[in-house]
N, C-alpha and C. Protein backbone atom coordinates (compact mmCIF):
# COMPACT_ATOMS: atom_id res chain seq x y z
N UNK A 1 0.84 -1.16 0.00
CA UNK A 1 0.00 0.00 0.00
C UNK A 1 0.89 1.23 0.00
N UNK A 2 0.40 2.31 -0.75
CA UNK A 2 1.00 3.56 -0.95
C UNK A 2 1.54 4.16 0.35
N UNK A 3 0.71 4.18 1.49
CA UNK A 3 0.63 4.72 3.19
C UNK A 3 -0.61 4.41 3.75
N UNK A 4 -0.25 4.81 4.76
CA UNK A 4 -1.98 4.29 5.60
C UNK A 4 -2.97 5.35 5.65
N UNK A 5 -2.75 6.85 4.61
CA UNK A 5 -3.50 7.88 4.84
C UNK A 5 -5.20 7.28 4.38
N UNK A 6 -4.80 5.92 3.55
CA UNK A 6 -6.01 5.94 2.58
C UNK A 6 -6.68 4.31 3.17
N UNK A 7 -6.52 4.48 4.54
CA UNK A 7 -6.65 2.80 4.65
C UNK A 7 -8.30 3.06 5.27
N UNK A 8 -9.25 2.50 4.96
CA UNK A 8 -10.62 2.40 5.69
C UNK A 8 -10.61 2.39 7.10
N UNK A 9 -11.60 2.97 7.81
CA UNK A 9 -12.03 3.25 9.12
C UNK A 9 -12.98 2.09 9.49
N UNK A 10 -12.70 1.20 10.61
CA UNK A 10 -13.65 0.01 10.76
C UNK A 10 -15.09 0.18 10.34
N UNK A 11 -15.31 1.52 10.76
CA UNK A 11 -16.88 2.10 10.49
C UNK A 11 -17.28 1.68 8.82
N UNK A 12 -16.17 1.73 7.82
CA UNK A 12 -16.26 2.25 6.63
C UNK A 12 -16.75 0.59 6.64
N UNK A 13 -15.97 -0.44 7.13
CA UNK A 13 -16.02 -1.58 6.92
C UNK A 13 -17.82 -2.75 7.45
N UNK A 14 -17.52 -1.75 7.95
CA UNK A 14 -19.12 -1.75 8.71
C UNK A 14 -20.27 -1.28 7.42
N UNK A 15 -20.12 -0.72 6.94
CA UNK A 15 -21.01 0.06 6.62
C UNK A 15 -21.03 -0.92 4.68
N UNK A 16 -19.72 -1.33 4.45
CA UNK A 16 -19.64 -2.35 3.09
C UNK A 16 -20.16 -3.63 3.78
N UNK A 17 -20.20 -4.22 4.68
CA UNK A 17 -20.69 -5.68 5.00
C UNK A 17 -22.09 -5.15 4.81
N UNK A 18 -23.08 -3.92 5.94
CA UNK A 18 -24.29 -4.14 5.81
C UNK A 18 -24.58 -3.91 4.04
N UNK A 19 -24.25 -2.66 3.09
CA UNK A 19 -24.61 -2.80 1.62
C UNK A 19 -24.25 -4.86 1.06
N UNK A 20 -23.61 -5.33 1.53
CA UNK A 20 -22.79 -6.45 0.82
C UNK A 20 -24.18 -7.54 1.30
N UNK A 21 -24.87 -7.10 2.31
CA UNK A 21 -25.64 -8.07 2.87
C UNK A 21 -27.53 -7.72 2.61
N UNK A 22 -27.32 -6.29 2.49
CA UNK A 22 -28.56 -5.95 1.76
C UNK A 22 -28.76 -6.91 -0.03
N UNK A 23 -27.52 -6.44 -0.50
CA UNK A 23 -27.88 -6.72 -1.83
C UNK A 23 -27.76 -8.38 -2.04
N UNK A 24 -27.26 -8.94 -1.19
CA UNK A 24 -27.71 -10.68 -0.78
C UNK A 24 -28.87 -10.87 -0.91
N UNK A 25 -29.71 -10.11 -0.20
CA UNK A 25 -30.75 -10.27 0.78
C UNK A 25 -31.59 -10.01 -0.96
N UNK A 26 -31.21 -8.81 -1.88
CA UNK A 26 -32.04 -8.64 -2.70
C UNK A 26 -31.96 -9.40 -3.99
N UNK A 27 -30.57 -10.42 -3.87
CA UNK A 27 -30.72 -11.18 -4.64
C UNK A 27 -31.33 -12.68 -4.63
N UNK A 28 -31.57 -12.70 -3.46
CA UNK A 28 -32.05 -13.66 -2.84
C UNK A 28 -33.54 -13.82 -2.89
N UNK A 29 -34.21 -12.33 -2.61
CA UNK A 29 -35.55 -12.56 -2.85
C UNK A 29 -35.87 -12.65 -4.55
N UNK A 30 -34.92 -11.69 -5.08
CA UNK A 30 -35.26 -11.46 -6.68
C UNK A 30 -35.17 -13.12 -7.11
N UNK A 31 -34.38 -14.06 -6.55
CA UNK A 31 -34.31 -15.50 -7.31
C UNK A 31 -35.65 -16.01 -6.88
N UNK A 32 -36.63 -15.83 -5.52
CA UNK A 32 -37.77 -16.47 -5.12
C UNK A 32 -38.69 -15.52 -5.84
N UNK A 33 -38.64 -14.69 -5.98
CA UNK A 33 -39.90 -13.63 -6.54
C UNK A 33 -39.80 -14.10 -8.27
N UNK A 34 -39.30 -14.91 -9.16
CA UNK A 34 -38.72 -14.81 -10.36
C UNK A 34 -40.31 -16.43 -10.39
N UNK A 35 -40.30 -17.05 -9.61
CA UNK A 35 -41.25 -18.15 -9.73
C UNK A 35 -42.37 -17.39 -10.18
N UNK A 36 -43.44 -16.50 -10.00
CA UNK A 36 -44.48 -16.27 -10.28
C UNK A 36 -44.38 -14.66 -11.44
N UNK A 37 -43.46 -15.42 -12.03
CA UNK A 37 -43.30 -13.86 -12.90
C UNK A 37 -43.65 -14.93 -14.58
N UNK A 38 -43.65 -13.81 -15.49
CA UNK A 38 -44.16 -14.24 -16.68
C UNK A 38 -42.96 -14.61 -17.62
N UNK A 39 -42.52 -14.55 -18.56
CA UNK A 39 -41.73 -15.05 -19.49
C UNK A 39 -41.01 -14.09 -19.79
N UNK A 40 -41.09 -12.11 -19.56
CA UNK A 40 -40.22 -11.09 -20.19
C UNK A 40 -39.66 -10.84 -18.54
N UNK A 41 -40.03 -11.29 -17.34
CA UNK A 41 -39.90 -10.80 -15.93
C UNK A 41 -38.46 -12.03 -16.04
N UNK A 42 -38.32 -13.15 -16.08
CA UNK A 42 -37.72 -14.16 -15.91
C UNK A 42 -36.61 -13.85 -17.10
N UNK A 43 -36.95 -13.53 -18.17
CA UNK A 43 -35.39 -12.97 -18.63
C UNK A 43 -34.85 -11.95 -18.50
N UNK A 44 -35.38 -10.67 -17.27
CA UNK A 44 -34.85 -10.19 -16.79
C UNK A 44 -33.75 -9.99 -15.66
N UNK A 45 -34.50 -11.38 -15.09
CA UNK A 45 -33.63 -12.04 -13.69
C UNK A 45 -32.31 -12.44 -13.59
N UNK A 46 -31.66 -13.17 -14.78
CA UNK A 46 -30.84 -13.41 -14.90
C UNK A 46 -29.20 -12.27 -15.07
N UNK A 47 -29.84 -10.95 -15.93
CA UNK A 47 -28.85 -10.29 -16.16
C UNK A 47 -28.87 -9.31 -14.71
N UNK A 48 -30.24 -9.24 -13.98
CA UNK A 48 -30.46 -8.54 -12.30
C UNK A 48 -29.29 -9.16 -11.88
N UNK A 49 -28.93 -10.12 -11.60
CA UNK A 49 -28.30 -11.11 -10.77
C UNK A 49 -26.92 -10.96 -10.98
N UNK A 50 -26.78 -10.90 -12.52
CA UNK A 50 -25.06 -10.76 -12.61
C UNK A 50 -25.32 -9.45 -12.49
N UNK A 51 -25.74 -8.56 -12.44
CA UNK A 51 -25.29 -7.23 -12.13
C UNK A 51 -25.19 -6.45 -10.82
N UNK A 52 -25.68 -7.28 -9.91
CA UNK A 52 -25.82 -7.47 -8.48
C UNK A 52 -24.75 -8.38 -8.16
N UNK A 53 -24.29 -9.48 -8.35
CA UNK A 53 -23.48 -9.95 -8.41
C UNK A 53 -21.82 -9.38 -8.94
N UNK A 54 -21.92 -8.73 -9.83
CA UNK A 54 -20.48 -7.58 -10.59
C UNK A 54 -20.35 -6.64 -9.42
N UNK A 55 -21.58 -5.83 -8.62
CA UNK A 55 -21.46 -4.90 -7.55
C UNK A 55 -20.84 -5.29 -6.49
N UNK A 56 -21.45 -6.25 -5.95
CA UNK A 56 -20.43 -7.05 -4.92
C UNK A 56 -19.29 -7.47 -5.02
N UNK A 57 -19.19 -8.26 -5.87
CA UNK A 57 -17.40 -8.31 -6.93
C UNK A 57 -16.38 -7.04 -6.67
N UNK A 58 -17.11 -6.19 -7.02
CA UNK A 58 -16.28 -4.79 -6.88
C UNK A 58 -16.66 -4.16 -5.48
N UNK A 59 -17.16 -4.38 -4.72
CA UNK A 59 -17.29 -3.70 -3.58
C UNK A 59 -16.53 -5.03 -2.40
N UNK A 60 -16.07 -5.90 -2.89
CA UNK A 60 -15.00 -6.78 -1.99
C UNK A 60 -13.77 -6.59 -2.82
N UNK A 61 -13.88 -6.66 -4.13
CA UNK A 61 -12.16 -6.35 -4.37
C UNK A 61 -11.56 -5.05 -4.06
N UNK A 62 -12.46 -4.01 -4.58
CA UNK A 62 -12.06 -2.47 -4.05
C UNK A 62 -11.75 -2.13 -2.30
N UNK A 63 -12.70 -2.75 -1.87
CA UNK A 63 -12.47 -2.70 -0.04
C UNK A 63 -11.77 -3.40 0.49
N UNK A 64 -12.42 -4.67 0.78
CA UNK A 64 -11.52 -5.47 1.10
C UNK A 64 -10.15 -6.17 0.96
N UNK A 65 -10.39 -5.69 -0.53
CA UNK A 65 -8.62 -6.68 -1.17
C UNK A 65 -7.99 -5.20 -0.95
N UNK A 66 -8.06 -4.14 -0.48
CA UNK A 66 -7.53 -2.74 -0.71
C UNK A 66 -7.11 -2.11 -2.05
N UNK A 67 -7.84 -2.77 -3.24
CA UNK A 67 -7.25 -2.33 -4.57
C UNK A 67 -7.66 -1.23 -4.92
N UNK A 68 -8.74 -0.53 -4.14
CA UNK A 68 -9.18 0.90 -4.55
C UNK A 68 -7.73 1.83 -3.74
N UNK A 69 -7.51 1.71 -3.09
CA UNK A 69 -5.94 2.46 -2.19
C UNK A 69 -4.65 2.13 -2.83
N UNK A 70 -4.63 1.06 -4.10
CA UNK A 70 -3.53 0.87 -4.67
C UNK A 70 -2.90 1.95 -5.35
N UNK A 71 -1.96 1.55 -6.18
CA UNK A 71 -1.64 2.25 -7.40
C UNK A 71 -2.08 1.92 -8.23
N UNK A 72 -2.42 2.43 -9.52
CA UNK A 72 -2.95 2.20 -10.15
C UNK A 72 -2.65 0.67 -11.63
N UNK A 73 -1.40 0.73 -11.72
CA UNK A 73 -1.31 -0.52 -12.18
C UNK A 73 -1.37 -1.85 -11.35
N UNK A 74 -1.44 -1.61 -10.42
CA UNK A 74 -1.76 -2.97 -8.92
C UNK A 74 -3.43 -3.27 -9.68
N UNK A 75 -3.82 -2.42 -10.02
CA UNK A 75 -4.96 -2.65 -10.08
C UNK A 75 -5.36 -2.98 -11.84
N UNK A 76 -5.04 -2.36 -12.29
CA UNK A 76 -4.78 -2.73 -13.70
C UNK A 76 -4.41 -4.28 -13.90
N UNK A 77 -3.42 -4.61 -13.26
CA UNK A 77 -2.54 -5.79 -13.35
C UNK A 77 -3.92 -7.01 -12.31
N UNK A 78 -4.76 -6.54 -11.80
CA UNK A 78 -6.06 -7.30 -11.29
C UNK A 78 -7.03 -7.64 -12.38
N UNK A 79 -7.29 -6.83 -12.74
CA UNK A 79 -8.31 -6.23 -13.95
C UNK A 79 -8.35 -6.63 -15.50
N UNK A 80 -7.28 -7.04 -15.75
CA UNK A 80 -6.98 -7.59 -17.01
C UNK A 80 -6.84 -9.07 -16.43
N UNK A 81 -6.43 -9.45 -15.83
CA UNK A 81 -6.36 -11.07 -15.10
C UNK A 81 -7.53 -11.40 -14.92
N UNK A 82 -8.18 -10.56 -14.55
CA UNK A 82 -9.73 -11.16 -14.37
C UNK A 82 -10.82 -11.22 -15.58
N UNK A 83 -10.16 -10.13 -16.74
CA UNK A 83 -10.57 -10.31 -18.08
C UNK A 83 -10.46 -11.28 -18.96
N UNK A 84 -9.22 -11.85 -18.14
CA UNK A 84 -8.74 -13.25 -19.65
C UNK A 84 -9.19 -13.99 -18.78
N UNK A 85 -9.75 -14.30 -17.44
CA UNK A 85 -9.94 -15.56 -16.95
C UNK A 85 -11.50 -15.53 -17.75
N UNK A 86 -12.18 -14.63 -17.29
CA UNK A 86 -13.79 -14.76 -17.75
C UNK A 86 -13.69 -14.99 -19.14
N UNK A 87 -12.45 -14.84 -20.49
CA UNK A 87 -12.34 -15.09 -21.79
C UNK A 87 -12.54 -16.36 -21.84
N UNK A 88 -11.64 -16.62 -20.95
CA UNK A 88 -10.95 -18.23 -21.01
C UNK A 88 -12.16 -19.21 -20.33
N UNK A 89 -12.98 -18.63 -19.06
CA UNK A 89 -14.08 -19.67 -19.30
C UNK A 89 -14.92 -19.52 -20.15
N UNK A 90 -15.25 -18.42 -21.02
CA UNK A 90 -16.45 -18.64 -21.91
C UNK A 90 -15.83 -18.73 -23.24
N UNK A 91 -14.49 -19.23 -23.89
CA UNK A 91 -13.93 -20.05 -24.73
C UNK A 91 -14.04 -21.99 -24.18
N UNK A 92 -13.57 -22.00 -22.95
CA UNK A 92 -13.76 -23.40 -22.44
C UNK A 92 -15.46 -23.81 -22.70
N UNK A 93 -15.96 -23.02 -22.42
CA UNK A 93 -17.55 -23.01 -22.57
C UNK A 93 -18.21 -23.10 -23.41
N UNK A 94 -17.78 -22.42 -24.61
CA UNK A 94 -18.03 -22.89 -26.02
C UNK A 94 -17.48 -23.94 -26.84
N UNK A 95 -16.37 -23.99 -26.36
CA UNK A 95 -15.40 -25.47 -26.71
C UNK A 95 -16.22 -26.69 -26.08
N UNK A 96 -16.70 -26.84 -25.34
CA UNK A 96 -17.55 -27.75 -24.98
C UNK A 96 -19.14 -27.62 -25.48
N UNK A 97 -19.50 -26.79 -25.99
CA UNK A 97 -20.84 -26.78 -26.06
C UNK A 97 -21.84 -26.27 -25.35
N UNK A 98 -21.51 -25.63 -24.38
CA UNK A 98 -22.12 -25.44 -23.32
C UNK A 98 -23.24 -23.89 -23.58
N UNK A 99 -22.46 -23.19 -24.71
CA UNK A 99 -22.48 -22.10 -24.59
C UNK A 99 -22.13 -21.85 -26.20
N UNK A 100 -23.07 -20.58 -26.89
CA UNK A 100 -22.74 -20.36 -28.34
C UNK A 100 -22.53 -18.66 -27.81
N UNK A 101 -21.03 -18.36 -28.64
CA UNK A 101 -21.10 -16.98 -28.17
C UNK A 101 -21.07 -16.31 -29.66
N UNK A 102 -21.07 -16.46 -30.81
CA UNK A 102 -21.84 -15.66 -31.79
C UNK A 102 -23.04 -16.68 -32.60
């Protein structure tokens, strides 16, 4: 880390668990509330979820892993690693069949 001017206040840490546990909580009901929905509600659910899911992603790597207090290629050098991994499963994914991506 650069110094400790930029390091979170327990409070701060407090305050990312309860958001981290709300949006649980709302992905959680959005997967039970998705049963009595119609056919345009239910293909909505899915992209709700990863995008609720991407928020949390980034609100534990930025906080918790301290990559928002990095430098900036610390974080770069995260960010592209995490780009070719998600390449690389949805090439594995289409290589198997699993998945048509054009």
């Amino acid at each position: 880390m650069a110094g400790g001017a930029h390091h979170p206040q327990p409070r701060q840490y407090v305050m990312i668990a309860i958001v981290l546990a709300v949006l649980t909580a709302a992905e959680v009901a959005l997967f039970y509330l998705e049963a009595g929905v119609d056919a345009i509600g239910q293909s909505l659910t899915v992209p709700a979820l990863l995008i609720l899911s991407a928020l949390k992603f980034y609100l534990v790597v930025a906080m918790f892993m301290h990559l928002r207090f990095e430098k900036r290629l610390l974080s770069r050098f995260f960010t592209s690693g995490a780009i070719l991994a998600g390449a690389l499963y949805l090439i594995t994914l289409a290589a198997l069949g699993a998945v048509v991506l054009f």
